[in-house]
PDB file of N, CA and C in Angstrom:
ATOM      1  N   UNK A   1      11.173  55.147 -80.811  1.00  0.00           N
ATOM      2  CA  UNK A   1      12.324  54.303 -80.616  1.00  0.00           C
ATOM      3  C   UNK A   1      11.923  52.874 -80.971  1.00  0.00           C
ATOM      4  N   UNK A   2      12.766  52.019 -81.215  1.00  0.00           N
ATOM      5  CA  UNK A   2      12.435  50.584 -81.877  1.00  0.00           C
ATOM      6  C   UNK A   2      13.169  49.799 -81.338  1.00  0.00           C
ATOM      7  N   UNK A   3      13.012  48.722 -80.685  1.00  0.00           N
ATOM      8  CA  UNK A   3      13.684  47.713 -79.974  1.00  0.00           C
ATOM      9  C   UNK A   3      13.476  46.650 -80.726  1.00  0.00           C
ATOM     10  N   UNK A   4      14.691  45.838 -81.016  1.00  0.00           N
ATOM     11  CA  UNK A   4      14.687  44.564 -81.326  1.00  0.00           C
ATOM     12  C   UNK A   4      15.289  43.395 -80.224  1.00  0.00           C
ATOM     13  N   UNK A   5      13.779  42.584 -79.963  1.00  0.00           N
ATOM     14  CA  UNK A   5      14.701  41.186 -78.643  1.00  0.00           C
ATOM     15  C   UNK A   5      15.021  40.221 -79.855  1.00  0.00           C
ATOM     16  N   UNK A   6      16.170  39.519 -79.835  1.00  0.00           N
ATOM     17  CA  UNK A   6      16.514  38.699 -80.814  1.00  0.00           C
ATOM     18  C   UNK A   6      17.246  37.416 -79.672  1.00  0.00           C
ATOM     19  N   UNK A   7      16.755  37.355 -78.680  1.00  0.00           N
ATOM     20  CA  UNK A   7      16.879  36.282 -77.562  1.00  0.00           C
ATOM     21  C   UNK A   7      16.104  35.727 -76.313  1.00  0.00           C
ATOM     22  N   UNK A   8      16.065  34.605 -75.890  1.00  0.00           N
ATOM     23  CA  UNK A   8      15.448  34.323 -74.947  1.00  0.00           C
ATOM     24  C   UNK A   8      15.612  34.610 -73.564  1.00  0.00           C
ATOM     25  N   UNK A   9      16.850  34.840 -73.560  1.00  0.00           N
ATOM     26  CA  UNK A   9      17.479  34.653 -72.415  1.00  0.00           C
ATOM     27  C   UNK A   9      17.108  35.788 -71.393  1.00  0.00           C
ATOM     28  N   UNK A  10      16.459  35.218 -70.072  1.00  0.00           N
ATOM     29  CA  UNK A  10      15.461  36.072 -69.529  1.00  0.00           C
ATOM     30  C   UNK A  10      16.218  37.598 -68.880  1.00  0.00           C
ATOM     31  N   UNK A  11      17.023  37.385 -68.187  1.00  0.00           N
ATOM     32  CA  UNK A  11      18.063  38.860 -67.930  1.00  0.00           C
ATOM     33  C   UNK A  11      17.524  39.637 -69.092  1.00  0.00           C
ATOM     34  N   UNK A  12      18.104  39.061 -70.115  1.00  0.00           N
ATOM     35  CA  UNK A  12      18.226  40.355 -71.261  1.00  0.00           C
ATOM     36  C   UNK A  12      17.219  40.602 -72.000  1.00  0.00           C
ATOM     37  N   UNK A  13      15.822  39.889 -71.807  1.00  0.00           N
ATOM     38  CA  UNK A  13      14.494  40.207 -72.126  1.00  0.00           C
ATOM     39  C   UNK A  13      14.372  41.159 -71.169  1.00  0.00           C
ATOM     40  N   UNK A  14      14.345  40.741 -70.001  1.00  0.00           N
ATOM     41  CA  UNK A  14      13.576  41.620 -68.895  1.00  0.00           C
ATOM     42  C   UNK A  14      13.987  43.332 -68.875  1.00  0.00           C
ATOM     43  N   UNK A  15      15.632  43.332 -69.219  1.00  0.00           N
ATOM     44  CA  UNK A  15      16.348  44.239 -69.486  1.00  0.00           C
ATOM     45  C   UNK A  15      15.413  45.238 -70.595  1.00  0.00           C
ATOM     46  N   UNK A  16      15.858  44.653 -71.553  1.00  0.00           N
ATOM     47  CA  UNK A  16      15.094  45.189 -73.017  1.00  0.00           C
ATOM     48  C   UNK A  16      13.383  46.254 -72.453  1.00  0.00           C
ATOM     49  N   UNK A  17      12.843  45.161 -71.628  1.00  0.00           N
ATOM     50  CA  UNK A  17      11.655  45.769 -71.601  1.00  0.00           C
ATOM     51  C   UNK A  17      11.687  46.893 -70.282  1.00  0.00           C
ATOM     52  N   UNK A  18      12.161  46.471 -69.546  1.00  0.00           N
ATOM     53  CA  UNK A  18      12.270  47.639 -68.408  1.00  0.00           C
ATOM     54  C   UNK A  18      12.957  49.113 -69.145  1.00  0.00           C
ATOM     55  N   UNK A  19      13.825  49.014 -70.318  1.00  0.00           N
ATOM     56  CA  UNK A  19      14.358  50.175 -70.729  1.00  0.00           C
ATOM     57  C   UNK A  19      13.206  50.759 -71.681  1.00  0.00           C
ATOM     58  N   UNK A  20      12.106  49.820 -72.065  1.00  0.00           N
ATOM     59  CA  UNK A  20      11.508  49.953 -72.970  1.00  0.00           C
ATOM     60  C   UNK A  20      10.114  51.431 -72.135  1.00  0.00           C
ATOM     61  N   UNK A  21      10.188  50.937 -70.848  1.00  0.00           N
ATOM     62  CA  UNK A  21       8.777  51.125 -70.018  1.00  0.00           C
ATOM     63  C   UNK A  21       9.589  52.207 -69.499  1.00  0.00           C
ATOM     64  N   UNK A  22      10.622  52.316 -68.981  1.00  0.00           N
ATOM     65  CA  UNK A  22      11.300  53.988 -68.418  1.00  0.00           C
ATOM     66  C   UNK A  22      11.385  54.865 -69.687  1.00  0.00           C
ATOM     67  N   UNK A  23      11.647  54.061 -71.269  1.00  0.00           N
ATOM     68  CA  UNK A  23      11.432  55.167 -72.452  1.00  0.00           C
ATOM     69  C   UNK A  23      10.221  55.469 -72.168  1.00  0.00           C
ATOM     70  N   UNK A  24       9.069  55.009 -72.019  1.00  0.00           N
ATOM     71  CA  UNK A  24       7.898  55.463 -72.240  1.00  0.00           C
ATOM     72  C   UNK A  24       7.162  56.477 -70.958  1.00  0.00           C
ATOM     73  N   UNK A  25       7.893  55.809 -70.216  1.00  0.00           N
ATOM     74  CA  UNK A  25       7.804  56.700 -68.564  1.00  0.00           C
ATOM     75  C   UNK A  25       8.175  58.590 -69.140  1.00  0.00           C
ATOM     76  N   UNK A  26       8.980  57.706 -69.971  1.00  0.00           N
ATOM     77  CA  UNK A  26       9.787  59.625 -70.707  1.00  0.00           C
ATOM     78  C   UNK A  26       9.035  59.768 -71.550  1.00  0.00           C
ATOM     79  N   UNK A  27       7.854  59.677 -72.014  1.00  0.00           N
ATOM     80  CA  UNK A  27       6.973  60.194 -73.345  1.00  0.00           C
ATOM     81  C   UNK A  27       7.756  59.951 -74.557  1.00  0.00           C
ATOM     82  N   UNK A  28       8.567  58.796 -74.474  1.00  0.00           N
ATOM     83  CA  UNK A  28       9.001  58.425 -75.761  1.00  0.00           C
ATOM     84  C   UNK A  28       7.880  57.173 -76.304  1.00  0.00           C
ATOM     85  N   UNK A  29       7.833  57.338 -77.846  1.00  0.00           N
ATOM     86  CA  UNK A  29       7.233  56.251 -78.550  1.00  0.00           C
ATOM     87  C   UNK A  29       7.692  54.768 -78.677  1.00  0.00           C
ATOM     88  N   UNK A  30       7.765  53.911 -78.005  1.00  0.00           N
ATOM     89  CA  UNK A  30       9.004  52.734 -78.110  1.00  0.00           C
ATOM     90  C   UNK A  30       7.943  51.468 -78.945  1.00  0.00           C
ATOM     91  N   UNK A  31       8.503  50.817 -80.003  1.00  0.00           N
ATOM     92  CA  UNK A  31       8.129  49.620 -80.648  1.00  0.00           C
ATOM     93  C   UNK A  31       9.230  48.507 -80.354  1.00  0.00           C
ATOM     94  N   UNK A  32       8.591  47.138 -80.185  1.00  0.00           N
ATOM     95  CA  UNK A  32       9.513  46.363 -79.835  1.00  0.00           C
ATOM     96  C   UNK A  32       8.947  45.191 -81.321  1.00  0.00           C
ATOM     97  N   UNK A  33      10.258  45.224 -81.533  1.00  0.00           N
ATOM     98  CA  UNK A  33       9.985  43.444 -82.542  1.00  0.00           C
ATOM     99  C   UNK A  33      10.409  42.545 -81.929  1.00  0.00           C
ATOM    100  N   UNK A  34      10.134  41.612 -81.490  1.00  0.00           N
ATOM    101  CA  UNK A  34      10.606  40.047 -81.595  1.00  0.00           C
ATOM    102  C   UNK A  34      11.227  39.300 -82.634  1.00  0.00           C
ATOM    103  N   UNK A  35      12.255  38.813 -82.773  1.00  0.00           N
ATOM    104  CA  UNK A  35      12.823  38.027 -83.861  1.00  0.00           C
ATOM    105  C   UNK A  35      13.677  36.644 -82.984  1.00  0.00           C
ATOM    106  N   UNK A  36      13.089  35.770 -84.037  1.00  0.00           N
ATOM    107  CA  UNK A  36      14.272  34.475 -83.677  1.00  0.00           C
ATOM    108  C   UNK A  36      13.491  34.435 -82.183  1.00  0.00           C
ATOM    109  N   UNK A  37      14.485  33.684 -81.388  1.00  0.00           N
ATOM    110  CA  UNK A  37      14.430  33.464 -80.272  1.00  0.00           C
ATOM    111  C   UNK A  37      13.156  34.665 -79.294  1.00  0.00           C
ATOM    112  N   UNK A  38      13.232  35.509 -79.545  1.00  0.00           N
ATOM    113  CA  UNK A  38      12.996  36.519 -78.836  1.00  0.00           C
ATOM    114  C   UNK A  38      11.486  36.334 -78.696  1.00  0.00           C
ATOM    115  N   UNK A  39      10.890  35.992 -79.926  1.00  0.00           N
ATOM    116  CA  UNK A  39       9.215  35.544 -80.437  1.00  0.00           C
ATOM    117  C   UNK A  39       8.693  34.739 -78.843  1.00  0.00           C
ATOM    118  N   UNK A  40       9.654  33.892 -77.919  1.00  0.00           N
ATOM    119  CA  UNK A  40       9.543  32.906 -76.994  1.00  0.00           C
ATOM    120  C   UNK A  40       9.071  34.118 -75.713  1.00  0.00           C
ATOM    121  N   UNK A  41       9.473  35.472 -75.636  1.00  0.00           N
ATOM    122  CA  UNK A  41       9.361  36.172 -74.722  1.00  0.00           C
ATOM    123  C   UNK A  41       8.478  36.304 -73.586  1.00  0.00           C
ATOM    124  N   UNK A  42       7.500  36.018 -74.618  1.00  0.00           N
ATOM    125  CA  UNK A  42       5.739  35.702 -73.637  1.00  0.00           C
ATOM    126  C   UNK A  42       5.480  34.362 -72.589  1.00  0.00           C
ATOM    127  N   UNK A  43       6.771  33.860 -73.274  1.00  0.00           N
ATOM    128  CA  UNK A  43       6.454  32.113 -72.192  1.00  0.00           C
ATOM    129  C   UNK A  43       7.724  31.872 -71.202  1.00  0.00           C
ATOM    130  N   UNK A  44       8.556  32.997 -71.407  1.00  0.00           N
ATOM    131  CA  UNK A  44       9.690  32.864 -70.367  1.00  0.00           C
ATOM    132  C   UNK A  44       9.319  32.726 -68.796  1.00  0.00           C
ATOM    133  N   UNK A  45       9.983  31.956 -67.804  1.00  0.00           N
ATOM    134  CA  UNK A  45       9.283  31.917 -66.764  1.00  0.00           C
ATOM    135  C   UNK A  45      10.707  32.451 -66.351  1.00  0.00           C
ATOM    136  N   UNK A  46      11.164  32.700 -65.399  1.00  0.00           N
ATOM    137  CA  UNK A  46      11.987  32.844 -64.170  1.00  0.00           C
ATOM    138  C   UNK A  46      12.016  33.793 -62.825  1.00  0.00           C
ATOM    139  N   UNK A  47      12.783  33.104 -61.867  1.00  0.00           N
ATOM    140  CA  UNK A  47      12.353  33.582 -60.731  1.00  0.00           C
ATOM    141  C   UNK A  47      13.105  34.927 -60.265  1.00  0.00           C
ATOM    142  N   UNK A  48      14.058  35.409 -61.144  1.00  0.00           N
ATOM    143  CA  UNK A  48      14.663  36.433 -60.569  1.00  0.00           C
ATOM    144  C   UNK A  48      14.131  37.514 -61.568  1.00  0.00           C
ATOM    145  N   UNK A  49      14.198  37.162 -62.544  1.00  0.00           N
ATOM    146  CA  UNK A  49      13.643  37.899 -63.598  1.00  0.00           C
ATOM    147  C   UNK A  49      12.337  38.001 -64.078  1.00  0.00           C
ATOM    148  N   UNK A  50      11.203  38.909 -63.580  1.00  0.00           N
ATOM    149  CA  UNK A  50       9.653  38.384 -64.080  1.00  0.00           C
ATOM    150  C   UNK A  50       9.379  39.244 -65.866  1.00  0.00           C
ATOM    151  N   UNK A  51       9.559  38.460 -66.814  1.00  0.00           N
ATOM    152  CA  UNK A  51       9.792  38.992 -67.661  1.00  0.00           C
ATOM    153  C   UNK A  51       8.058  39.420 -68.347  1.00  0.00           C
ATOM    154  N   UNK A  52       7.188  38.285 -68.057  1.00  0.00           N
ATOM    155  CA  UNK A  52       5.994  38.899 -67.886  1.00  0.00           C
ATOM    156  C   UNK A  52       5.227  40.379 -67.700  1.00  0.00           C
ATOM    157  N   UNK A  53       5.799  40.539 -65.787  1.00  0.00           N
ATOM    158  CA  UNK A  53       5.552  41.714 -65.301  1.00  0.00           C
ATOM    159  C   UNK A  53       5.903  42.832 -66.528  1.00  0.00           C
ATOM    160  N   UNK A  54       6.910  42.910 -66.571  1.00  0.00           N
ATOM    161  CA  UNK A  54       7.508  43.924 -67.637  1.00  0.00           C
ATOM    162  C   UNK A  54       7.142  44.216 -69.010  1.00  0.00           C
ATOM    163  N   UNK A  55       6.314  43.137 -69.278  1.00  0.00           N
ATOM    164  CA  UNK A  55       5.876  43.114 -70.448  1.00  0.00           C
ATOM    165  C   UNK A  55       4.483  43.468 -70.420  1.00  0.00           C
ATOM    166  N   UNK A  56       3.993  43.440 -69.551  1.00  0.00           N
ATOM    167  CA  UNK A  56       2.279  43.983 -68.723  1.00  0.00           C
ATOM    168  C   UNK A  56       2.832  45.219 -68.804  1.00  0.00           C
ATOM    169  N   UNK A  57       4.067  45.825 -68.280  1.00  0.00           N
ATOM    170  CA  UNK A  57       3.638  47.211 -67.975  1.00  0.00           C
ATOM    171  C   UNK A  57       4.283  47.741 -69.353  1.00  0.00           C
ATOM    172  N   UNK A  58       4.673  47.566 -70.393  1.00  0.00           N
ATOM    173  CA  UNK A  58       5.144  48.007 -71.354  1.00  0.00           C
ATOM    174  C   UNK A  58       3.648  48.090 -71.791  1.00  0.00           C
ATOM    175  N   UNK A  59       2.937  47.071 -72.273  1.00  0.00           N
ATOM    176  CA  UNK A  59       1.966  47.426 -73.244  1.00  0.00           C
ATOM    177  C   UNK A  59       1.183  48.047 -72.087  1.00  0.00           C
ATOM    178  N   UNK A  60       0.807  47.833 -70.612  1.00  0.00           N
ATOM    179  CA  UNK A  60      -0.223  49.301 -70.005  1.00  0.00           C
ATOM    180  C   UNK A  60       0.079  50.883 -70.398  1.00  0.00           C
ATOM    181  N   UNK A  61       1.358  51.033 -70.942  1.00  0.00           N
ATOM    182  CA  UNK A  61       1.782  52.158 -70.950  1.00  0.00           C
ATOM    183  C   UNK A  61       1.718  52.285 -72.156  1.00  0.00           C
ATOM    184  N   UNK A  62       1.302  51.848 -73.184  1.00  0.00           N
ATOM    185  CA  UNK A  62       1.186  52.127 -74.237  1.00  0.00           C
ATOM    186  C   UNK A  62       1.614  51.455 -75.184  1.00  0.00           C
ATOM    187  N   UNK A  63       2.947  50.477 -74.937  1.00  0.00           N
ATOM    188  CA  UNK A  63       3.818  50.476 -76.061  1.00  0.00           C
ATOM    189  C   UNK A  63       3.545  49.201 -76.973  1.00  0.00           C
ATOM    190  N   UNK A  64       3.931  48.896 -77.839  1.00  0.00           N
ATOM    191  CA  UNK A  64       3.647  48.379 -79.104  1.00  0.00           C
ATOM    192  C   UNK A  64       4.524  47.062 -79.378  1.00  0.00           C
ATOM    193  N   UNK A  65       4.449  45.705 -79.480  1.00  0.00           N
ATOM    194  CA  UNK A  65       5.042  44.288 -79.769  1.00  0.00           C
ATOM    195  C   UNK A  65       4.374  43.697 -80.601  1.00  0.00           C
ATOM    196  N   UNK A  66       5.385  43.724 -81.156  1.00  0.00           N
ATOM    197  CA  UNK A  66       5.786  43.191 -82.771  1.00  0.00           C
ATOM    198  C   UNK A  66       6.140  41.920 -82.860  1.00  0.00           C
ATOM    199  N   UNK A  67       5.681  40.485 -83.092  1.00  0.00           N
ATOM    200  CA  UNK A  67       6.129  39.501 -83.308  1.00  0.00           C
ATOM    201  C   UNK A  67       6.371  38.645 -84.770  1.00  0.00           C
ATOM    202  N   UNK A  68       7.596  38.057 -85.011  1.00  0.00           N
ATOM    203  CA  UNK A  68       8.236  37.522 -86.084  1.00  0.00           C
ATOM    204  C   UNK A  68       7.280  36.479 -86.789  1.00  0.00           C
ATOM    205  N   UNK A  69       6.712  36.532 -88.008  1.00  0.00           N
ATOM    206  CA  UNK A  69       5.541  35.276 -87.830  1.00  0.00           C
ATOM    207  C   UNK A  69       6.301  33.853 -88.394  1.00  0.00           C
ATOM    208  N   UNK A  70       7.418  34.263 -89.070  1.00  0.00           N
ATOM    209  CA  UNK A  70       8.230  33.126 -89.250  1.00  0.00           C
ATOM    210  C   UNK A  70       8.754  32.879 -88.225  1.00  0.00           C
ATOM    211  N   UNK A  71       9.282  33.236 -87.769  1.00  0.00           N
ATOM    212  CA  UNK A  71       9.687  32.879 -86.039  1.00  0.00           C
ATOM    213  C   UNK A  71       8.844  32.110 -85.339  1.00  0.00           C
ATOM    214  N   UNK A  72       7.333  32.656 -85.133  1.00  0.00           N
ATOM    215  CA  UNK A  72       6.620  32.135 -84.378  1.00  0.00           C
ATOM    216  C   UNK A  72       6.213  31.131 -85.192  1.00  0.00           C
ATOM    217  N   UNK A  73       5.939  30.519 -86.371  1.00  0.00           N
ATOM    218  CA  UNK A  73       5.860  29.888 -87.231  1.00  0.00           C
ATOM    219  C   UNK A  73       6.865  28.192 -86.885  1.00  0.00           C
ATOM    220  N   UNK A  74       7.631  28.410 -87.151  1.00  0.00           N
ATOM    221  CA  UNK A  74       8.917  28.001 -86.978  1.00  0.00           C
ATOM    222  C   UNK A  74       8.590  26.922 -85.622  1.00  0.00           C
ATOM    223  N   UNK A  75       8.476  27.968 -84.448  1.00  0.00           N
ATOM    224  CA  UNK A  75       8.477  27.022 -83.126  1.00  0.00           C
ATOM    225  C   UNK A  75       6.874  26.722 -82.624  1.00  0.00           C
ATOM    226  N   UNK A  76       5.868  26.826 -83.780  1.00  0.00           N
ATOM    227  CA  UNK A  76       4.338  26.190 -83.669  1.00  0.00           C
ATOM    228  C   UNK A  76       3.556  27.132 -82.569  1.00  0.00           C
ATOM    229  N   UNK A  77       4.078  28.543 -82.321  1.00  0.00           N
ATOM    230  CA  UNK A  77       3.528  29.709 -81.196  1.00  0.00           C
ATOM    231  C   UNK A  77       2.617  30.131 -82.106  1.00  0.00           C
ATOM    232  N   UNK A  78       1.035  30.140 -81.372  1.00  0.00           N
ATOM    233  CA  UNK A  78       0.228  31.197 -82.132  1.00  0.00           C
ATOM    234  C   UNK A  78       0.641  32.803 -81.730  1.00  0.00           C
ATOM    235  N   UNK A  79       0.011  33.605 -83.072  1.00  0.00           N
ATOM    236  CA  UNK A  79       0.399  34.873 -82.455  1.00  0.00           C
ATOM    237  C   UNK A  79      -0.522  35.173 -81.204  1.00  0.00           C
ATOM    238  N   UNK A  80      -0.458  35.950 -80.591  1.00  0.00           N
ATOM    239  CA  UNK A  80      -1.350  37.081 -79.184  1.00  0.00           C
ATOM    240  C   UNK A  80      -1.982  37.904 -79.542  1.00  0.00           C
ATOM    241  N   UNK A  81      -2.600  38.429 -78.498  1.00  0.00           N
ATOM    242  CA  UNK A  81      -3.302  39.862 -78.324  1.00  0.00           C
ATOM    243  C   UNK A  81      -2.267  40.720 -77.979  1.00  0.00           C
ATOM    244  N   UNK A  82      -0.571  40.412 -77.224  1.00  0.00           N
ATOM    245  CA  UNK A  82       0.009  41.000 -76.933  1.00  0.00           C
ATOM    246  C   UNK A  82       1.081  41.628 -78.118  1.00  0.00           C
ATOM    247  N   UNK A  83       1.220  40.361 -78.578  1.00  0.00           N
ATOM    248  CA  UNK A  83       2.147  40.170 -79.750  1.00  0.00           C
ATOM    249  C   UNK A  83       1.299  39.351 -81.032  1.00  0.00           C
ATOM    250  N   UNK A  84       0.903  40.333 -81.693  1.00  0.00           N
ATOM    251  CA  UNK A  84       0.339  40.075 -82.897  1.00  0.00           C
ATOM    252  C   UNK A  84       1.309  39.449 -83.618  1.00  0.00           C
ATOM    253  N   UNK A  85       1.525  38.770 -84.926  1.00  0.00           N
ATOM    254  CA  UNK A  85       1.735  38.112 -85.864  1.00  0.00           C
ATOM    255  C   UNK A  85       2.194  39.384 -86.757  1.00  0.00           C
ATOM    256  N   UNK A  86       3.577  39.580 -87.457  1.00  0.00           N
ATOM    257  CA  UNK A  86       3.956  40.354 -88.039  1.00  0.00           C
ATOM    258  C   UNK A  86       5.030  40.088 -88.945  1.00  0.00           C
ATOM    259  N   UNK A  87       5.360  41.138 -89.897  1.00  0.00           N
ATOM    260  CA  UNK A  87       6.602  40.120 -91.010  1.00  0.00           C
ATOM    261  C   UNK A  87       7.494  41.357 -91.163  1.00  0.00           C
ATOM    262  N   UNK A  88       8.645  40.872 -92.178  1.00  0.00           N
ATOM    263  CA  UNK A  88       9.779  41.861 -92.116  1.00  0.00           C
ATOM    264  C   UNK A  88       9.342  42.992 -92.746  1.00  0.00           C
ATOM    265  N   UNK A  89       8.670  43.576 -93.330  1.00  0.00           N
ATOM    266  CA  UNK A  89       7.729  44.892 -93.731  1.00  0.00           C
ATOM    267  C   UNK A  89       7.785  45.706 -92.559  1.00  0.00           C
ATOM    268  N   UNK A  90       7.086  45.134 -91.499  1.00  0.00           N
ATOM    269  CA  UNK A  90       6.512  45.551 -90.286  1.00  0.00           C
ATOM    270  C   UNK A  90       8.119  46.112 -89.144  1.00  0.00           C
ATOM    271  N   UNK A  91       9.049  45.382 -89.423  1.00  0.00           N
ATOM    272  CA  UNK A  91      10.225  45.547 -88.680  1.00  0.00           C
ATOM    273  C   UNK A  91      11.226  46.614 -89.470  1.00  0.00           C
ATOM    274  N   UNK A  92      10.943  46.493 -90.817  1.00  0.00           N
ATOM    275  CA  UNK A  92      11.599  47.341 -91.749  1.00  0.00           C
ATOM    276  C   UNK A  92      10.747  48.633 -91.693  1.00  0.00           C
ATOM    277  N   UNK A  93       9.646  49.177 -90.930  1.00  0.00           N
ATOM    278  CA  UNK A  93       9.098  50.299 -91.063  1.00  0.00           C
ATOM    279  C   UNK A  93       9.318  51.123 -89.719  1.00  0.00           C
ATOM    280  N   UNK A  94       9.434  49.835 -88.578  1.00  0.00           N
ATOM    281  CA  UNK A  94       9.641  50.125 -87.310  1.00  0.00           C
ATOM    282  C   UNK A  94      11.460  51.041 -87.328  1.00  0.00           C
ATOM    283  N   UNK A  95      11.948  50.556 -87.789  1.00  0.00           N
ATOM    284  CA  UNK A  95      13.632  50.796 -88.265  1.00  0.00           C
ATOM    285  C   UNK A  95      13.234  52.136 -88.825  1.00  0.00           C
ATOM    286  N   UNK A  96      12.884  52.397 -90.286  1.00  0.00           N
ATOM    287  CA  UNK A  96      12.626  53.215 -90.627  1.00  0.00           C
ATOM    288  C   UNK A  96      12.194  54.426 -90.211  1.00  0.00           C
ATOM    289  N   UNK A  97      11.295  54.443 -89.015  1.00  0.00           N
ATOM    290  CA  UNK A  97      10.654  55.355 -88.496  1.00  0.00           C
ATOM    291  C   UNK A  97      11.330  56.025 -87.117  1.00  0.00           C
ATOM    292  N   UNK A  98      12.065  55.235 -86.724  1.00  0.00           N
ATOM    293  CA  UNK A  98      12.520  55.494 -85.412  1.00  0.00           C
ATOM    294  C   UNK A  98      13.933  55.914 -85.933  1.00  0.00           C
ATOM    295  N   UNK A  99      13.803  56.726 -84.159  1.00  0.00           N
ATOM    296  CA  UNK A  99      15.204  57.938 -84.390  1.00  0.00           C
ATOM    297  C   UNK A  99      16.556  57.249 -83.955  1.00  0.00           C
ATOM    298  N   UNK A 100      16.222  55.794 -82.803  1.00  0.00           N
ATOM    299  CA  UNK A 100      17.197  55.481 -82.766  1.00  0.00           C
ATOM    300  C   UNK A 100      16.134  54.014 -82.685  1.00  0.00           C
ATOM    301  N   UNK A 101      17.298  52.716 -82.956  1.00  0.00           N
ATOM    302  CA  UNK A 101      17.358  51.442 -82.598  1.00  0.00           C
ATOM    303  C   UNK A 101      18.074  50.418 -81.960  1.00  0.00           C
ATOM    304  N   UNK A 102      17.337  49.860 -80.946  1.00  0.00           N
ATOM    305  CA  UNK A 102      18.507  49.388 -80.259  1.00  0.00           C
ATOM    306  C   UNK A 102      18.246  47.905 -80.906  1.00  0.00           C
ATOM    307  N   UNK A 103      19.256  47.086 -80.375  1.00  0.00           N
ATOM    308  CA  UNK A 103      19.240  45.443 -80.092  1.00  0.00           C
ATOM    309  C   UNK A 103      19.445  44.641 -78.966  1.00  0.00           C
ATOM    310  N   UNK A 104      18.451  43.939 -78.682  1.00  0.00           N
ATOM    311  CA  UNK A 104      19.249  43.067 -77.415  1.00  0.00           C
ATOM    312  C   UNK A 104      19.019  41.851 -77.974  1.00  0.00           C
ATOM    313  N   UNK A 105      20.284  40.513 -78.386  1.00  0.00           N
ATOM    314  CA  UNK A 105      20.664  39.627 -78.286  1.00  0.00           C
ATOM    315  C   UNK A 105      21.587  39.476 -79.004  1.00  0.00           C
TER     316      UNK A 105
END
């Protein structure tokens, strides 16, 4: 499965990844890209929403983040260990490969 966050906005990050970590809870394969806004995911803070946490347990469980390098480019973010540095190849294969794709933003 292939997730695209294409926003900051912490609800619907946190969202994205909690659906991401119950796919994987189900022995599904889930890839997430970052695009645009979404690249910011790693530095979101808020108090109702720990978008962090969720993002710890996505990659403990296996799963795979994909970050925009023009994106991250763009707003002066180095890439991670979490979120490597990646380009539209990388998002166009993720698409490609997966049975379904979602979007959140």
């Amino acid at each position: 499965m292939g997730i695209i966050i294409n926003t900051n906005e912490p609800e619907t990050v946190w969202n994205a990844f909690r659906f991401g970590v119950t796919s994987l809870l189900m022995e599904h394969e889930v890839k997430v890209f970052l695009l645009g806004k979404g690249v910011e995911s790693e530095s979101i803070k808020d108090e109702k929403f720990n978008v962090q946490e969720q993002i710890g347990l996505f990659v403990e469980h296996k799963g795979q983040i994909f970050a925009c390098g023009t994106c991250l480019k763009i707003r002066h973010i180095p890439g991670s260990e979490v979120c490597p540095i990646s380009t539209m190849h990388d998002m166009l294969h993720i698409v490609e490969e997966s049975e379904r794709v979602l979007v959140f933003g």
